[in-house]
N, C-alpha and C. Protein backbone atom coordinates (compact mmCIF):
# COMPACT_ATOMS: atom_id res chain seq x y z
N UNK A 1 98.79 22.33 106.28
CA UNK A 1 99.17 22.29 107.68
C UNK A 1 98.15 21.47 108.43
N UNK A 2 98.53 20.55 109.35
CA UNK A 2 97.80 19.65 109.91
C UNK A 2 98.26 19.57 111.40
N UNK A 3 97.35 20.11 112.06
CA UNK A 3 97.56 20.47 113.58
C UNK A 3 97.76 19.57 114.15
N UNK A 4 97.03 18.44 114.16
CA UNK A 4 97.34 16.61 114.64
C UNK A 4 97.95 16.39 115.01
N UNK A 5 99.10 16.78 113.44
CA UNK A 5 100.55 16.37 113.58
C UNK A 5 101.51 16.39 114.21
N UNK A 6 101.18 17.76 115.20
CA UNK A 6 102.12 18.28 116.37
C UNK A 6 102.37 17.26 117.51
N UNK A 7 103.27 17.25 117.96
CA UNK A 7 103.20 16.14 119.27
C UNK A 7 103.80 17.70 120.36
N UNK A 8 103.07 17.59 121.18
CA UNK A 8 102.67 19.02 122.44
C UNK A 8 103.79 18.31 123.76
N UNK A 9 103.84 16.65 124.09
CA UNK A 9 104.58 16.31 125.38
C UNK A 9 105.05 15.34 124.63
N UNK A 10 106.46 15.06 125.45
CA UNK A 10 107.37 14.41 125.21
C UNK A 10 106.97 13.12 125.83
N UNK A 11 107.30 11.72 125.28
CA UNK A 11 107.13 10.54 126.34
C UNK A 11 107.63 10.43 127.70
N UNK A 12 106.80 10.22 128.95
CA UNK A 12 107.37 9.91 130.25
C UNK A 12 109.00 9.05 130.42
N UNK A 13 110.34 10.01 130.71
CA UNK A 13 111.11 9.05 131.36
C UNK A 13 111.81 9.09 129.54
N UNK A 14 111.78 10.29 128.73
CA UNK A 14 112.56 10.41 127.89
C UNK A 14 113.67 11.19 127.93
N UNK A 15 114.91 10.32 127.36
CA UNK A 15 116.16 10.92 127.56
C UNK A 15 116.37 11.68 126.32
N UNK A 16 118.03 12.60 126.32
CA UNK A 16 118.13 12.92 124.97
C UNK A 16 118.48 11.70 123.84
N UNK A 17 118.76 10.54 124.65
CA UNK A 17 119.22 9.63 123.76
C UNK A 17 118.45 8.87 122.74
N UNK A 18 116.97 9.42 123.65
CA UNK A 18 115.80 8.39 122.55
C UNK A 18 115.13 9.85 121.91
N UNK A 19 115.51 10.60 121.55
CA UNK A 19 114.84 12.01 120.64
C UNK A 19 115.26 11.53 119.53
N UNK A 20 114.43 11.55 118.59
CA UNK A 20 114.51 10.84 117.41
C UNK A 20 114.28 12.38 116.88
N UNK A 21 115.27 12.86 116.05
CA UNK A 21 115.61 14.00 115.03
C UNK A 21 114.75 14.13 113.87
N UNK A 22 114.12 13.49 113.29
CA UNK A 22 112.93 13.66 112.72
C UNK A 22 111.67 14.03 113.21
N UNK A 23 111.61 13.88 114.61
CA UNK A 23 110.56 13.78 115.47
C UNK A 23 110.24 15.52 115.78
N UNK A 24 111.84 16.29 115.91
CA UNK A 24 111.64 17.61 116.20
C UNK A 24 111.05 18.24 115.21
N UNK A 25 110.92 18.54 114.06
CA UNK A 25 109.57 18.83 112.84
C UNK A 25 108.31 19.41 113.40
N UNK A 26 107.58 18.15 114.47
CA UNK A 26 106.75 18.13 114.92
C UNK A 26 106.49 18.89 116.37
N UNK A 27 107.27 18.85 116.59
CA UNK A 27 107.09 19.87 118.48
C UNK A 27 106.63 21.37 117.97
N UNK A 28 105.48 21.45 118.95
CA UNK A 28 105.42 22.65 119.26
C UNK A 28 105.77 23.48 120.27
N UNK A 29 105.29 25.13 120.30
CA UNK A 29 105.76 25.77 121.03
C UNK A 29 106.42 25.44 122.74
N UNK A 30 105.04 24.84 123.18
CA UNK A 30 105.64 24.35 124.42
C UNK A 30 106.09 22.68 124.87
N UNK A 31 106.25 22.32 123.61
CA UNK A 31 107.24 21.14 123.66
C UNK A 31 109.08 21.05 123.80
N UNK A 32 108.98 22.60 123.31
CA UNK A 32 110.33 23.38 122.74
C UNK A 32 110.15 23.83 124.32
N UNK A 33 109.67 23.96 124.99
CA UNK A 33 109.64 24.88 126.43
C UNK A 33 110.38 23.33 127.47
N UNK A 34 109.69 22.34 127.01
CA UNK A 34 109.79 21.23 127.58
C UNK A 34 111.01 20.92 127.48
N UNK A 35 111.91 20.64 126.32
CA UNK A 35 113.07 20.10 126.45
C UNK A 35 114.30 21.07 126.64
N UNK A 36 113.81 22.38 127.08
CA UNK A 36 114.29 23.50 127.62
C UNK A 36 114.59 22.92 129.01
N UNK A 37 113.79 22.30 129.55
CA UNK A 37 113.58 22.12 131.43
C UNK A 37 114.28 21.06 131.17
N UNK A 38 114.36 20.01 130.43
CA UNK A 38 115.06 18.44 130.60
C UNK A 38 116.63 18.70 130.10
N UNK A 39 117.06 20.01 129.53
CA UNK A 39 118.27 20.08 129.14
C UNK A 39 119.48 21.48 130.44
N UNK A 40 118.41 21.65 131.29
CA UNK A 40 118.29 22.31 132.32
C UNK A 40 118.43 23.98 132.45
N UNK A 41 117.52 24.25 131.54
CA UNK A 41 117.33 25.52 131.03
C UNK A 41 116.23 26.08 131.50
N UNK A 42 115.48 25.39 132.56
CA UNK A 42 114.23 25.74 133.00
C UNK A 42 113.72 27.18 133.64
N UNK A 43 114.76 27.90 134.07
CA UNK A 43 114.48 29.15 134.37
C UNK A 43 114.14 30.45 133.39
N UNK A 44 114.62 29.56 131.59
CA UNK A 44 114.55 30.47 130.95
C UNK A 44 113.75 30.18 129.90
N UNK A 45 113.27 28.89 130.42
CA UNK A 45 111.72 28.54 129.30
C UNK A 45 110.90 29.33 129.27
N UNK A 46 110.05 29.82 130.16
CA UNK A 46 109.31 30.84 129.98
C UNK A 46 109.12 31.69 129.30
N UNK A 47 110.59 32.40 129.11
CA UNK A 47 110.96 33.41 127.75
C UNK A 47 110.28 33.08 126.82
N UNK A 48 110.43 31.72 126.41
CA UNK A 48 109.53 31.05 124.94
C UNK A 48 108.01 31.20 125.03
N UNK A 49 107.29 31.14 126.01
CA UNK A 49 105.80 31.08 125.77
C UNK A 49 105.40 32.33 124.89
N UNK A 50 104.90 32.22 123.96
CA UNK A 50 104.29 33.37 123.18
C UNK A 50 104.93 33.73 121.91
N UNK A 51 106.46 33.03 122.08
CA UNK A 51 107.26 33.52 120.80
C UNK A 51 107.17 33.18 119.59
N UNK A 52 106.19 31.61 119.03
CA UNK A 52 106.28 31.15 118.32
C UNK A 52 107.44 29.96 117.95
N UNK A 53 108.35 30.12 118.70
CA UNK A 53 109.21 29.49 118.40
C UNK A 53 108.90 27.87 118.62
N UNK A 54 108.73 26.98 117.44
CA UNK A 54 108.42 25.67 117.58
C UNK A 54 109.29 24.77 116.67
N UNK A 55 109.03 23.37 116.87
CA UNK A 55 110.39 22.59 116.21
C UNK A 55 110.66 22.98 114.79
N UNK A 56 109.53 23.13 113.70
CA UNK A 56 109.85 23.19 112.70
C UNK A 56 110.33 24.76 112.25
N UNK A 57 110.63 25.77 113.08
CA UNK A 57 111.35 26.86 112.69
C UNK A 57 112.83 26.49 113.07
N UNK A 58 113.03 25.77 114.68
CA UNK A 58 114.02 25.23 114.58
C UNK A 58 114.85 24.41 113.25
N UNK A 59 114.06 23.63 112.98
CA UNK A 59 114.85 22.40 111.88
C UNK A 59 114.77 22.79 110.25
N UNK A 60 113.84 23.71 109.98
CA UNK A 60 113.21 24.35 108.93
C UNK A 60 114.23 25.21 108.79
N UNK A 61 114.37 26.60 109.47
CA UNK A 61 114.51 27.75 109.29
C UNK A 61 116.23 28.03 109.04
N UNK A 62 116.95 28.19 107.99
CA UNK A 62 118.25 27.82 107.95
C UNK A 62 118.69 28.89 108.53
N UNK A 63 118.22 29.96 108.94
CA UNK A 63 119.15 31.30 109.61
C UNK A 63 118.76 31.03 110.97
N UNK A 64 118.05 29.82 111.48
CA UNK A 64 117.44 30.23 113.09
C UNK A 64 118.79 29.12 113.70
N UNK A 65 119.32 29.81 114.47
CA UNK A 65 120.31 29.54 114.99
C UNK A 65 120.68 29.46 116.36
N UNK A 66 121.53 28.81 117.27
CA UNK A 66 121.39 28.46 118.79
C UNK A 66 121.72 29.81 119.36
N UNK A 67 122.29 30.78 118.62
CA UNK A 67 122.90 32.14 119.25
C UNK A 67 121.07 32.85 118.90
N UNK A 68 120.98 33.00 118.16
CA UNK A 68 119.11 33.62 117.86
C UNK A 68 118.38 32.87 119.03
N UNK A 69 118.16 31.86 119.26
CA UNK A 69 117.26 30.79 120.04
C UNK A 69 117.64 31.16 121.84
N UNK A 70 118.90 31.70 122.24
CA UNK A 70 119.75 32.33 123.19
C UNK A 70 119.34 33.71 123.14
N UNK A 71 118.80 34.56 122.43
CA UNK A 71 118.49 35.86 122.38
C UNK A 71 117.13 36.11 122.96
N UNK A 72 116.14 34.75 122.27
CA UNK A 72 114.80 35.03 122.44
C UNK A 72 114.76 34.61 123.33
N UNK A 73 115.13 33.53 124.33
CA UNK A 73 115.34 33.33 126.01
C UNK A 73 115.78 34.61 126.50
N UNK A 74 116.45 34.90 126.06
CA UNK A 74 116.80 36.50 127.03
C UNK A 74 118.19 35.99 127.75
N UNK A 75 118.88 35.04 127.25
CA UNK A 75 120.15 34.78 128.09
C UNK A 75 121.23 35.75 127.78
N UNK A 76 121.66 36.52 128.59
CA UNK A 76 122.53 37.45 128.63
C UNK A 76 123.78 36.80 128.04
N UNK A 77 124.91 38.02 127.02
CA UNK A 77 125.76 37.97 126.06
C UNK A 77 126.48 37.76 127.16
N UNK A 78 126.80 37.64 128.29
CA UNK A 78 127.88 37.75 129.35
C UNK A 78 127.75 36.43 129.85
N UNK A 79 126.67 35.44 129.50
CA UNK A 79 126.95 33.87 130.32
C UNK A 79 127.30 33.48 129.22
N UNK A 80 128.51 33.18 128.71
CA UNK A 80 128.92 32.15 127.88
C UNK A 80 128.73 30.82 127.67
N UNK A 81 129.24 30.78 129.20
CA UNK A 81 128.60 29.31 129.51
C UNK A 81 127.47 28.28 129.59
N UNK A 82 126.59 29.44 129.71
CA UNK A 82 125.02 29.01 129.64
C UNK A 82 124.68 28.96 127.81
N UNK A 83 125.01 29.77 127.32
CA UNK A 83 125.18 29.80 125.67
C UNK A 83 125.56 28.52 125.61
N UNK A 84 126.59 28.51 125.26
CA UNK A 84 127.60 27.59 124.92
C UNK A 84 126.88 25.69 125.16
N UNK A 85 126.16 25.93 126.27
CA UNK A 85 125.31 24.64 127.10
C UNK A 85 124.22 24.69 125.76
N UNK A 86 123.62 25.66 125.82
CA UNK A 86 122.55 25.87 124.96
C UNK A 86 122.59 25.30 123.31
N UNK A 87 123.86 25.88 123.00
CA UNK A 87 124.61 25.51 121.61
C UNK A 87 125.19 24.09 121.54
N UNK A 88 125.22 23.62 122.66
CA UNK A 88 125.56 22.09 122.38
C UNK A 88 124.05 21.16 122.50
N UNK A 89 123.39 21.84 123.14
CA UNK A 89 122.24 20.67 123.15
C UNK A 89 121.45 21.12 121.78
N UNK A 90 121.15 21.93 121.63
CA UNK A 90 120.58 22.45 120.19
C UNK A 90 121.51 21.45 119.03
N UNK A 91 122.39 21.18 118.87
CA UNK A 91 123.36 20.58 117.39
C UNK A 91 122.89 19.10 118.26
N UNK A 92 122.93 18.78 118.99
CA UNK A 92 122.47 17.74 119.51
C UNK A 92 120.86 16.94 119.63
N UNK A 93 120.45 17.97 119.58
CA UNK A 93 118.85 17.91 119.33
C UNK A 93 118.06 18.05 117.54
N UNK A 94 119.38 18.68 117.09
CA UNK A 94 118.75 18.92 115.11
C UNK A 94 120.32 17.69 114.82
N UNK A 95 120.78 17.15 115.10
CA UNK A 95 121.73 16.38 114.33
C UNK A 95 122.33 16.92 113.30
N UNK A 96 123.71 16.18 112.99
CA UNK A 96 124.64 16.68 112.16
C UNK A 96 124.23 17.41 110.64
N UNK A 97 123.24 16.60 110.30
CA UNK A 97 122.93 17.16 108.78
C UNK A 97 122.28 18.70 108.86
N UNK A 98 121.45 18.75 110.03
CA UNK A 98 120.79 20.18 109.87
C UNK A 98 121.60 21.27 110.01
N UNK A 99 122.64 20.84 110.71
CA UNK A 99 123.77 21.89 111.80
C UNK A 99 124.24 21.90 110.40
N UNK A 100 124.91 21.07 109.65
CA UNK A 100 125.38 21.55 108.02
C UNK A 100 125.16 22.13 107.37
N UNK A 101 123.94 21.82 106.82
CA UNK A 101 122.73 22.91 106.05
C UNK A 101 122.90 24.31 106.53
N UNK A 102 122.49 24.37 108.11
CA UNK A 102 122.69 25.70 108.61
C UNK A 102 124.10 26.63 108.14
N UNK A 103 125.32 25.90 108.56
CA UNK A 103 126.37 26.49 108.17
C UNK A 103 126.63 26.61 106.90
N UNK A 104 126.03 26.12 105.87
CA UNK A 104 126.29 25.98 104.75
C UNK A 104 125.20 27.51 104.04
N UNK A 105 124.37 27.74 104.71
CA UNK A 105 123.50 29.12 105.12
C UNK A 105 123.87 30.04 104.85
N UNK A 106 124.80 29.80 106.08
CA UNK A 106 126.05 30.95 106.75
C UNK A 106 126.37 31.69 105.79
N UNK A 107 127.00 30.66 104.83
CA UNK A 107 128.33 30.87 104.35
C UNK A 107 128.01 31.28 102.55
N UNK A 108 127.09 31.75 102.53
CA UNK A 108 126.44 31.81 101.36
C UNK A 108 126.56 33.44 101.15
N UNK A 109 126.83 34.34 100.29
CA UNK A 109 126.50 35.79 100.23
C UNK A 109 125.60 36.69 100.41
N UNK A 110 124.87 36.12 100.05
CA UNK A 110 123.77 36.93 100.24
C UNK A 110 122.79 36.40 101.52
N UNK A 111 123.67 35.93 102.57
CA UNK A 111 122.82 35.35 104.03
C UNK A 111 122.60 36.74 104.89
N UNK A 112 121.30 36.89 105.26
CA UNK A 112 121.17 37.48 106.12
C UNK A 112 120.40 37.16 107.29
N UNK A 113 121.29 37.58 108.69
CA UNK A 113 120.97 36.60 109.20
C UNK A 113 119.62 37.13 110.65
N UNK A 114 118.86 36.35 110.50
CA UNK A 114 117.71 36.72 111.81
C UNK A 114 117.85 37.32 113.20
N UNK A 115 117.05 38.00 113.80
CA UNK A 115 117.61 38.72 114.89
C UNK A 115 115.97 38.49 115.74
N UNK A 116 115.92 38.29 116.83
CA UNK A 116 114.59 38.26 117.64
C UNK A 116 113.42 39.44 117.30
N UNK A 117 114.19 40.43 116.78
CA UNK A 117 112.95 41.48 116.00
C UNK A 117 112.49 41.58 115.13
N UNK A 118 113.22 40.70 114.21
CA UNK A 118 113.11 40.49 112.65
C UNK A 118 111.49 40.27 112.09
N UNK A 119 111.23 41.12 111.19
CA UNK A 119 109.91 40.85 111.00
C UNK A 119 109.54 40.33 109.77
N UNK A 120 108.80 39.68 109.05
CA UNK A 120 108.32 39.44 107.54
C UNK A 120 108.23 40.62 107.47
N UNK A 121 108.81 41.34 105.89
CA UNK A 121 108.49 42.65 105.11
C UNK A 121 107.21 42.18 104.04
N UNK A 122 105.98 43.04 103.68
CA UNK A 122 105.43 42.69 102.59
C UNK A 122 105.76 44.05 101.92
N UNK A 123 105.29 43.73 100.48
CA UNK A 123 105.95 44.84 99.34
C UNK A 123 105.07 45.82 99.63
N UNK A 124 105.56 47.23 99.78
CA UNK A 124 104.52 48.36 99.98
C UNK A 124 103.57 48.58 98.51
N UNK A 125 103.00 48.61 98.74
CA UNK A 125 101.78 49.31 97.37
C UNK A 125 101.41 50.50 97.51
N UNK A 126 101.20 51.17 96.36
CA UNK A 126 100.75 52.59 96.46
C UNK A 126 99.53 52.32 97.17
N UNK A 127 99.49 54.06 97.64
CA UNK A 127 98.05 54.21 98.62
C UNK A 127 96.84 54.12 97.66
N UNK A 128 96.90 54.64 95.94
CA UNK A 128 96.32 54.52 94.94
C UNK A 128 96.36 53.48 93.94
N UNK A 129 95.39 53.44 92.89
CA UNK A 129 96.16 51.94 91.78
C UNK A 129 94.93 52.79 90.84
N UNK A 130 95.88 52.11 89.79
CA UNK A 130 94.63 52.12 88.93
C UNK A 130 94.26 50.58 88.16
N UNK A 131 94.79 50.00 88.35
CA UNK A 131 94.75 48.50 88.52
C UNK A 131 93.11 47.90 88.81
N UNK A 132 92.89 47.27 88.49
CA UNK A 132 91.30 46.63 88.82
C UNK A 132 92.07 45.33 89.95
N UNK A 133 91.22 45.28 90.50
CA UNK A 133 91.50 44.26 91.90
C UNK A 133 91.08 42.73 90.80
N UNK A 134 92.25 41.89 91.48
CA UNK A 134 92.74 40.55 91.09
C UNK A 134 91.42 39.62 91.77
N UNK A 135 90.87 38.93 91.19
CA UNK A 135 89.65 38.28 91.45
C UNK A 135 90.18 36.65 92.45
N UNK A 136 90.12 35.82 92.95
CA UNK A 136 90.58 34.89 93.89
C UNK A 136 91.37 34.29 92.89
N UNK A 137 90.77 33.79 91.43
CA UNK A 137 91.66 32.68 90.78
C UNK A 137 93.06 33.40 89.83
N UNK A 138 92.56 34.79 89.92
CA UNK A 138 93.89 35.59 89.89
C UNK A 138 95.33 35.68 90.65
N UNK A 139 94.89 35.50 91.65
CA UNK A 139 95.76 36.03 92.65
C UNK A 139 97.47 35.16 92.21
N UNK A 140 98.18 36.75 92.86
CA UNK A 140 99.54 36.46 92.90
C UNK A 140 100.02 35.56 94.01
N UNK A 141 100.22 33.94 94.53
CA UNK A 141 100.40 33.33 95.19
C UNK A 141 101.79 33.64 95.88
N UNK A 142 102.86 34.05 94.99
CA UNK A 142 103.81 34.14 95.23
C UNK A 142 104.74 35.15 96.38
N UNK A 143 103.75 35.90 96.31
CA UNK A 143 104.01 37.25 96.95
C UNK A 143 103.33 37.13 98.60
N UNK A 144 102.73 36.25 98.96
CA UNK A 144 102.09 35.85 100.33
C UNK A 144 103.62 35.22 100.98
N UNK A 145 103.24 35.68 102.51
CA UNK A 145 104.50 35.69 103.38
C UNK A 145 104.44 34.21 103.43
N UNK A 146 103.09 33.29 103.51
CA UNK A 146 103.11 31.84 103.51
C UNK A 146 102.75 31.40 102.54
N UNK A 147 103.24 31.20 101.21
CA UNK A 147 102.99 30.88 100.05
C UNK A 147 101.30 30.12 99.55
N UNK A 148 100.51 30.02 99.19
CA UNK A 148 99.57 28.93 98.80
C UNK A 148 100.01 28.03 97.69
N UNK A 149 99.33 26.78 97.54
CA UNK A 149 99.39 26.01 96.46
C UNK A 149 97.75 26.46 95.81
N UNK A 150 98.02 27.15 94.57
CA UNK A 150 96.85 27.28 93.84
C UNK A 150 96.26 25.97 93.30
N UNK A 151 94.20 26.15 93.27
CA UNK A 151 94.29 24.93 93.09
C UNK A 151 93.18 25.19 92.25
């Protein structure tokens, strides 16, 4: 992970037409706040400060979805319309291939799908072991909520 990499503000006097879809990867949290206000969602950017929510869970995350992304704003199930606004600039902002992937997600059996409370589970372990503790070049990599590359 390379913090650098993030781009935090959008260029002065950028439309949606020059958002280059590769580019979203890189936004962070309050870049995602930013094109909240330019897509005229600005009353409900705020919601986002603190959530984590940044481009690459957007474009990454195949269950994070414009109805999930509408939850963690706090936009009420009763404005459709404001949804619906929301859900078009979002497929508009990740382009056709991601919006695919996503549905292609969907539609899989064993999808389950994210909810604004949703938490990483780690595997419970007994309160006891009799196990001798795994030394660093031991370790089970696999089992970490953010994987490592052992090296």
């Amino acid at each position: 992970f390379e913090p650098s990499c993030l781009k935090r503000r959008g260029n002065p006097g950028e439309r949606d037409s020059q958002i280059v879809h590769s580019d979203v990867v890189f936004w962070t949290n309050h870049r995602v706040m930013e094109w909240l206000r330019h897509v005229d969602l600005s009353e409900y950017a705020p919601n986002l400060r603190g959530s984590g929510v940044h481009g690459a869970l957007l474009v990454l995350e195949k269950r994070f979805t414009a109805e999930l992304l509408a939850g963690v704003l706090s936009i009420p199930s009763s404005k459709t319309l404001l949804r619906r606004h929301l859900s078009l600039h979002i497929k508009d902002l990740l382009g056709p291939d991601v919006i695919q992937e996503k549905r292609e997600a969907e539609n899989q059996p064993n999808f389950q799908p994210l909810s604004p409370t949703s938490k990483a589970k780690q595997p419970k372990k007994g309160q006891f072991t009799l196990k001798r503790k795994k030394s660093k070049s031991e370790m089970d990599f696999e089992d970490m909520v953010c994987p490592l590359s052992s090296k």
